[in-house]
PDB file of N, CA and C in Angstrom:
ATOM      1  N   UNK A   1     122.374  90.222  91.490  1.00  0.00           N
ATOM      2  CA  UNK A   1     121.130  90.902  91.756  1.00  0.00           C
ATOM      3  C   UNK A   1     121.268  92.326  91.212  1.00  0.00           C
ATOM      4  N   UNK A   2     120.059  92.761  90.521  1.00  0.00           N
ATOM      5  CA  UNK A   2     120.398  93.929  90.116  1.00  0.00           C
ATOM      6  C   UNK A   2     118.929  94.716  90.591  1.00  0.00           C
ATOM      7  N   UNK A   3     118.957  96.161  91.174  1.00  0.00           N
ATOM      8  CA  UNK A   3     117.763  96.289  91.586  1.00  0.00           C
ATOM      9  C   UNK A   3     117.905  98.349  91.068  1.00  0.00           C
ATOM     10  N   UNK A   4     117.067  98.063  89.701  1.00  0.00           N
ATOM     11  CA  UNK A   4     116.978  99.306  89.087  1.00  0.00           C
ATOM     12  C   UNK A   4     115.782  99.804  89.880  1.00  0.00           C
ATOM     13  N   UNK A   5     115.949 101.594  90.113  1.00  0.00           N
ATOM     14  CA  UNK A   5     114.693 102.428  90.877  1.00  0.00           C
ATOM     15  C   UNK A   5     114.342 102.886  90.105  1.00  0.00           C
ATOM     16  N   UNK A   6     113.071 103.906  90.422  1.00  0.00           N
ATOM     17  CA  UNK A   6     112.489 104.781  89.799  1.00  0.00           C
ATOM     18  C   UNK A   6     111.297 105.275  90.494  1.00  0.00           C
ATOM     19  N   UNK A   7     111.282 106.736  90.796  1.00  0.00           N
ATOM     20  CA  UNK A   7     109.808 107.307  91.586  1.00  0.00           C
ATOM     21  C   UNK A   7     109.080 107.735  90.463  1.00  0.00           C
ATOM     22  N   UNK A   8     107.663 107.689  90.948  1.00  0.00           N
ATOM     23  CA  UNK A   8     106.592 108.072  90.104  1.00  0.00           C
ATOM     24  C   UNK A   8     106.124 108.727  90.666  1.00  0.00           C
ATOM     25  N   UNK A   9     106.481 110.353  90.637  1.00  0.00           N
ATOM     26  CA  UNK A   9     106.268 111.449  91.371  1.00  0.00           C
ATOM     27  C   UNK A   9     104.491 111.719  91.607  1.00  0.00           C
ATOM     28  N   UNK A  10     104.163 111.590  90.132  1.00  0.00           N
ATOM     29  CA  UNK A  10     102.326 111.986  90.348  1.00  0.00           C
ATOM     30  C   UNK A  10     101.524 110.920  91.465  1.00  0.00           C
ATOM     31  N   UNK A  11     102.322 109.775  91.630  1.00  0.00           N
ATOM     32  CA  UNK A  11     101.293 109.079  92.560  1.00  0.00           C
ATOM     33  C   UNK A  11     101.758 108.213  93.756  1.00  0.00           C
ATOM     34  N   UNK A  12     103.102 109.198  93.717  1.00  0.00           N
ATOM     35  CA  UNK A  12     103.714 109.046  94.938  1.00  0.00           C
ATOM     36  C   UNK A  12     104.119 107.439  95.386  1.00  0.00           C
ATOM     37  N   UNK A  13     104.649 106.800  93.831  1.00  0.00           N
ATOM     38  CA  UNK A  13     105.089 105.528  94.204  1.00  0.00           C
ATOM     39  C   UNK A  13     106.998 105.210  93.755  1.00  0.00           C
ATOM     40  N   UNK A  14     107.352 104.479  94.759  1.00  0.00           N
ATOM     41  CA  UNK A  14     108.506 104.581  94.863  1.00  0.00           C
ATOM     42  C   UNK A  14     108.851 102.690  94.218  1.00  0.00           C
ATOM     43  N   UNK A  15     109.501 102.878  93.266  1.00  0.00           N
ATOM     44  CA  UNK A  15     109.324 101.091  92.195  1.00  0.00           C
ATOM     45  C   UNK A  15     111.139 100.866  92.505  1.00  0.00           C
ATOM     46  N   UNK A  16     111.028  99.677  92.629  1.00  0.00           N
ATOM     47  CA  UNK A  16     112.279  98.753  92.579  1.00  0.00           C
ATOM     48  C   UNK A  16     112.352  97.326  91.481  1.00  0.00           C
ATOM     49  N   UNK A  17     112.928  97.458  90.614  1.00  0.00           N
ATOM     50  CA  UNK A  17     112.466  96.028  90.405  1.00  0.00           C
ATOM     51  C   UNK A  17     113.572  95.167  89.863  1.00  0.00           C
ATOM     52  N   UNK A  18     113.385  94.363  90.728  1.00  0.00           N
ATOM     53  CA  UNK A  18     114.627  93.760  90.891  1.00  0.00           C
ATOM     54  C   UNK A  18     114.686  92.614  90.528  1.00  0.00           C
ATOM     55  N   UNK A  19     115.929  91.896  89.873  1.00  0.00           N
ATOM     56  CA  UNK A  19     116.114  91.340  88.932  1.00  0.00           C
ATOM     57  C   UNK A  19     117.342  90.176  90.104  1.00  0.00           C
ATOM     58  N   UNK A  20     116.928  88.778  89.799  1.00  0.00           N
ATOM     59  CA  UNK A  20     118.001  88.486  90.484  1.00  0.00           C
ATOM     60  C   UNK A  20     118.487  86.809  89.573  1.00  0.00           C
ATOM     61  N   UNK A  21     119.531  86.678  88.959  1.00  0.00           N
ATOM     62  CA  UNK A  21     120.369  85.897  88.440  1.00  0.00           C
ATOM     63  C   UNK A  21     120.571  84.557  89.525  1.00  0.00           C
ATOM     64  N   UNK A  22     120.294  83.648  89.316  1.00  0.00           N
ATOM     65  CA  UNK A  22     120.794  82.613  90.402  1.00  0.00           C
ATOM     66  C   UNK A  22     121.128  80.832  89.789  1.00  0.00           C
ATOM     67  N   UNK A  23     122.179  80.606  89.442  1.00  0.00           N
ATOM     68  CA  UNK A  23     122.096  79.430  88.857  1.00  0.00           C
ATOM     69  C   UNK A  23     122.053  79.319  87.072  1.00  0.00           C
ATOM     70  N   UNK A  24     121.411  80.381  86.753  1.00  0.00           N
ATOM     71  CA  UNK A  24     121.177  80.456  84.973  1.00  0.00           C
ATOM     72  C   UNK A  24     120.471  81.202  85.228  1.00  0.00           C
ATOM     73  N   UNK A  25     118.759  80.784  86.572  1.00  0.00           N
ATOM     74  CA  UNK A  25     117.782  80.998  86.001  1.00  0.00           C
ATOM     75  C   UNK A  25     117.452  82.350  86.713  1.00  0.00           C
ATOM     76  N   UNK A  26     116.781  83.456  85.919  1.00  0.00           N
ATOM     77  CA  UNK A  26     116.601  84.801  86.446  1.00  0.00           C
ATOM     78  C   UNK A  26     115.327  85.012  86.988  1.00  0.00           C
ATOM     79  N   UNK A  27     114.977  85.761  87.782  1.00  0.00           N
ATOM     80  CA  UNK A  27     113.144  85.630  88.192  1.00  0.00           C
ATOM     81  C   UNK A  27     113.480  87.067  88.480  1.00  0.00           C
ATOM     82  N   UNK A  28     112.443  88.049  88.046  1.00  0.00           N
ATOM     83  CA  UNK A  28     111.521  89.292  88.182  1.00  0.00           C
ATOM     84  C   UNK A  28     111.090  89.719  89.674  1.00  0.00           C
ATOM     85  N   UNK A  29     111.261  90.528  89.982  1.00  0.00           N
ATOM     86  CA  UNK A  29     109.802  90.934  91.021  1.00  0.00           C
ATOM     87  C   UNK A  29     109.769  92.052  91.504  1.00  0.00           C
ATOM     88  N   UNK A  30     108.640  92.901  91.166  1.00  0.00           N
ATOM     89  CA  UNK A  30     108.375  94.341  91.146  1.00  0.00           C
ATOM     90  C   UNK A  30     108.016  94.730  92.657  1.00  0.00           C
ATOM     91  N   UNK A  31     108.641  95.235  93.177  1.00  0.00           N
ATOM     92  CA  UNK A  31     108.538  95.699  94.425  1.00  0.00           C
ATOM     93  C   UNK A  31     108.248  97.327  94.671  1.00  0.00           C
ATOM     94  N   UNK A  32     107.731  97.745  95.362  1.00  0.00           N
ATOM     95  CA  UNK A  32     107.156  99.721  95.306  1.00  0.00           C
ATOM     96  C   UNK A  32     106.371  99.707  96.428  1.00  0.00           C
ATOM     97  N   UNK A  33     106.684 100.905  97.341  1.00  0.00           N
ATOM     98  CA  UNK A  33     106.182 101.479  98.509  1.00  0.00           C
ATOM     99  C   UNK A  33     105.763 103.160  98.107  1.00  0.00           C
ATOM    100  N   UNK A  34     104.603 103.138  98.892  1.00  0.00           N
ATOM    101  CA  UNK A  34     103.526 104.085  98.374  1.00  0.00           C
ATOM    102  C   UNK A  34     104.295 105.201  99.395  1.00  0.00           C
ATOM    103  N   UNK A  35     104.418 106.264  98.913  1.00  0.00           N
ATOM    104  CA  UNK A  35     105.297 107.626  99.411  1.00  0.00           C
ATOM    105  C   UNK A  35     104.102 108.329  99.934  1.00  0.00           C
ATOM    106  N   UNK A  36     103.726 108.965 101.221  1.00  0.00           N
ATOM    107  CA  UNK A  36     103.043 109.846 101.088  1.00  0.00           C
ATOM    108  C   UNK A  36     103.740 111.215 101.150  1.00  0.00           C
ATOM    109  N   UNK A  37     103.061 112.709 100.647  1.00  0.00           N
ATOM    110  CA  UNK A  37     104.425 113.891 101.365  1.00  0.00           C
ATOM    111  C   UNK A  37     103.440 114.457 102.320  1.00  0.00           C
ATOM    112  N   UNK A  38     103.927 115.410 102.796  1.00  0.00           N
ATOM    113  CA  UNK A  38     103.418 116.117 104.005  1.00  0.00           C
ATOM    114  C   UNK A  38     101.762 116.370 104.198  1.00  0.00           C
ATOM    115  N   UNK A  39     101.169 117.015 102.753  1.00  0.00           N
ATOM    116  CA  UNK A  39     100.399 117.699 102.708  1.00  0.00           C
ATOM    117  C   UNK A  39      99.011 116.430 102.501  1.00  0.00           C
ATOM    118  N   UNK A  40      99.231 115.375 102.093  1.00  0.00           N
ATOM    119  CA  UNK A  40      98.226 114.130 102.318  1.00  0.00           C
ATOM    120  C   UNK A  40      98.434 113.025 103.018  1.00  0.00           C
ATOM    121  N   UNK A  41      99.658 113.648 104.174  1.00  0.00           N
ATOM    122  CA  UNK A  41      99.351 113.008 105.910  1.00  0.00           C
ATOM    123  C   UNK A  41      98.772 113.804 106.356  1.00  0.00           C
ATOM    124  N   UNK A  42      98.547 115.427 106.458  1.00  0.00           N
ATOM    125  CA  UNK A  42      97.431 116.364 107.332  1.00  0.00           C
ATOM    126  C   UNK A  42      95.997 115.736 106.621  1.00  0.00           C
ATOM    127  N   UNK A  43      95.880 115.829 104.809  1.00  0.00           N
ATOM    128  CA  UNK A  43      94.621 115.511 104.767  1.00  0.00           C
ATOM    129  C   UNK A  43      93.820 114.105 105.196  1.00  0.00           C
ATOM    130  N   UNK A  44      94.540 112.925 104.982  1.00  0.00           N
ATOM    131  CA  UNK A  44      94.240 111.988 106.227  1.00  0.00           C
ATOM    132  C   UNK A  44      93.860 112.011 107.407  1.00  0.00           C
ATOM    133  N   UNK A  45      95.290 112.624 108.367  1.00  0.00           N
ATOM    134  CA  UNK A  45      94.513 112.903 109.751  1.00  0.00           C
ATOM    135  C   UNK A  45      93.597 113.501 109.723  1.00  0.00           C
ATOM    136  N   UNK A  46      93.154 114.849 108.982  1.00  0.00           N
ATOM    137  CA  UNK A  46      92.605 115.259 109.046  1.00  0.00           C
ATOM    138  C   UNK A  46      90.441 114.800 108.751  1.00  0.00           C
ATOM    139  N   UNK A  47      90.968 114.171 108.576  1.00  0.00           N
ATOM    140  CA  UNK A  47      89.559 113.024 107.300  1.00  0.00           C
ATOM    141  C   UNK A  47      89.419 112.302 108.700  1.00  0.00           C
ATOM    142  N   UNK A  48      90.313 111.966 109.285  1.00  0.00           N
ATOM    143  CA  UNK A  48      90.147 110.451 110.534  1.00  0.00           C
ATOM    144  C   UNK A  48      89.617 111.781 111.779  1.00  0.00           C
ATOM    145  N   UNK A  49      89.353 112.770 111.710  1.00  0.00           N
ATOM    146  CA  UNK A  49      88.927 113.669 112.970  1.00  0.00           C
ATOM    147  C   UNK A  49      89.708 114.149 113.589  1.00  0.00           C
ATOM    148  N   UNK A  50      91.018 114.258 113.388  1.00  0.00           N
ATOM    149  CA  UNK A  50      92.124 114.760 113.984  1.00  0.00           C
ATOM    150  C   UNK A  50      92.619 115.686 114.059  1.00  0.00           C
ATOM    151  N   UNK A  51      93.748 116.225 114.583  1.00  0.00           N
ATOM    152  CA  UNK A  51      93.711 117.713 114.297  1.00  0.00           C
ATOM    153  C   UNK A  51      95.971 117.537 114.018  1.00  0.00           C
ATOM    154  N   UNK A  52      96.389 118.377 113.421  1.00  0.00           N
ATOM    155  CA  UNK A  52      98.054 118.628 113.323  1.00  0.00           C
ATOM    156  C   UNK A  52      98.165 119.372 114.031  1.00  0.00           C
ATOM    157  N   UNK A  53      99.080 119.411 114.689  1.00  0.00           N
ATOM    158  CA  UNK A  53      99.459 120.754 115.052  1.00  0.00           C
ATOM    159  C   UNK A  53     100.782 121.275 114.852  1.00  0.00           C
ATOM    160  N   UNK A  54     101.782 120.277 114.605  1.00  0.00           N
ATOM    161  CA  UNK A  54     102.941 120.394 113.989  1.00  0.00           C
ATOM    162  C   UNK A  54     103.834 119.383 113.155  1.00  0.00           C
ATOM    163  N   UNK A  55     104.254 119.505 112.709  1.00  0.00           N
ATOM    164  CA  UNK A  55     105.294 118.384 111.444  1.00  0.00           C
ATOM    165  C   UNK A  55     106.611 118.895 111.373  1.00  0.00           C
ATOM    166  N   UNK A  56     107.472 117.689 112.260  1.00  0.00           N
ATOM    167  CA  UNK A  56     108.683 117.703 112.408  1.00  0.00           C
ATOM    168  C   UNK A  56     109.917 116.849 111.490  1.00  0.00           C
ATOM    169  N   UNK A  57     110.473 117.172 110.890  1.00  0.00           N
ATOM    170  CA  UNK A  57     111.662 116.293 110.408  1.00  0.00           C
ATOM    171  C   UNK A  57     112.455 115.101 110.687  1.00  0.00           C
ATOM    172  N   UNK A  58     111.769 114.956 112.033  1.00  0.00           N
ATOM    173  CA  UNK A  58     112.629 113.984 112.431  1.00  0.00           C
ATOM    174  C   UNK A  58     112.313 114.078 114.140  1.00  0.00           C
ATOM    175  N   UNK A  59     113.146 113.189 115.007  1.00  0.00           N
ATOM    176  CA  UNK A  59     112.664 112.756 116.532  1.00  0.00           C
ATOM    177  C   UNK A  59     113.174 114.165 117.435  1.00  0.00           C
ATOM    178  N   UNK A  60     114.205 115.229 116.977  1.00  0.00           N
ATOM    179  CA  UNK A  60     114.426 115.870 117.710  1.00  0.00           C
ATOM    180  C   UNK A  60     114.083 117.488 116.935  1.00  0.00           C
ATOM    181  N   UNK A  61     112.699 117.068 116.904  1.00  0.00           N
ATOM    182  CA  UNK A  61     112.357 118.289 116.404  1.00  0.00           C
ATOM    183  C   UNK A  61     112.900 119.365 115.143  1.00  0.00           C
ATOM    184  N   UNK A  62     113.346 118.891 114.796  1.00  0.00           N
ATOM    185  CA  UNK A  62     113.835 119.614 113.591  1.00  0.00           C
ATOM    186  C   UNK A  62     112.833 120.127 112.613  1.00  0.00           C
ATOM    187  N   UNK A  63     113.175 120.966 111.583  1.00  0.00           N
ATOM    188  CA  UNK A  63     111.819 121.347 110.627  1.00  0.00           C
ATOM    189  C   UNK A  63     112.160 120.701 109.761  1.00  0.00           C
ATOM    190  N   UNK A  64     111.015 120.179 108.887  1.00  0.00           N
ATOM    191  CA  UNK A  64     110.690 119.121 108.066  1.00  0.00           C
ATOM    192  C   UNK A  64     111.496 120.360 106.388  1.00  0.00           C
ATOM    193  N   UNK A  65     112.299 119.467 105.838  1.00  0.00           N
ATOM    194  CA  UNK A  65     112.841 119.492 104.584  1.00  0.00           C
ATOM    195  C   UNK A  65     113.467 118.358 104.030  1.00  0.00           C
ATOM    196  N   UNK A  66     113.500 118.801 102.755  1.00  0.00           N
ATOM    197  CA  UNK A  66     114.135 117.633 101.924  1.00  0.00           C
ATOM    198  C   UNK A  66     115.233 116.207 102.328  1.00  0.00           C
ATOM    199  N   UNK A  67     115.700 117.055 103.440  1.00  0.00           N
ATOM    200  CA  UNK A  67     116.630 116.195 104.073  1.00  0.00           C
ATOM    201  C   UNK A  67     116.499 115.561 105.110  1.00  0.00           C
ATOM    202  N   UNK A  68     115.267 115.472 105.132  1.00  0.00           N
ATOM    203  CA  UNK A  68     114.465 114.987 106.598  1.00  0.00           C
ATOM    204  C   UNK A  68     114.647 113.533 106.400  1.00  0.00           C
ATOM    205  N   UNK A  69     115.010 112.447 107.479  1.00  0.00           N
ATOM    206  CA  UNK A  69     115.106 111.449 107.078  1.00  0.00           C
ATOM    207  C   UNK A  69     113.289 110.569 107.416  1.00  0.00           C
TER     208      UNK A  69
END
């Protein structure tokens, strides 16, 4: 199995596509999960009537950076 990545920063899609060998015969299949970043989860909530009031990094409050899991 071989499963090459690649993000597509402008539209916030995250591609896998993975390749898997089995027997001889090989089969394809493009797999990708849509990334959102910070600033078009407020405009969402924000669109659904909602309000932010803060954006945390993670469950124990931490501030949101790159390393945020």
């Amino acid at each position: 199995m071989f499963d090459p990545v690649s993000f597509d920063t402008p539209i916030g899609r995250w591609y896998n596509r993975r390749i898997v060998i089995r027997n001889g015969i090989r089969k394809d299949k493009l797999l990708y999960v849509r990334l959102y970043n910070p600033s078009e989860i407020k405009a969402l909530i924000t669109k659904a009537g909602l309000e932010v009031h803060k954006i945390f990094g993670g469950f124990d409050s931490q501030h949101l950076s790159n390393e945020s899991r």
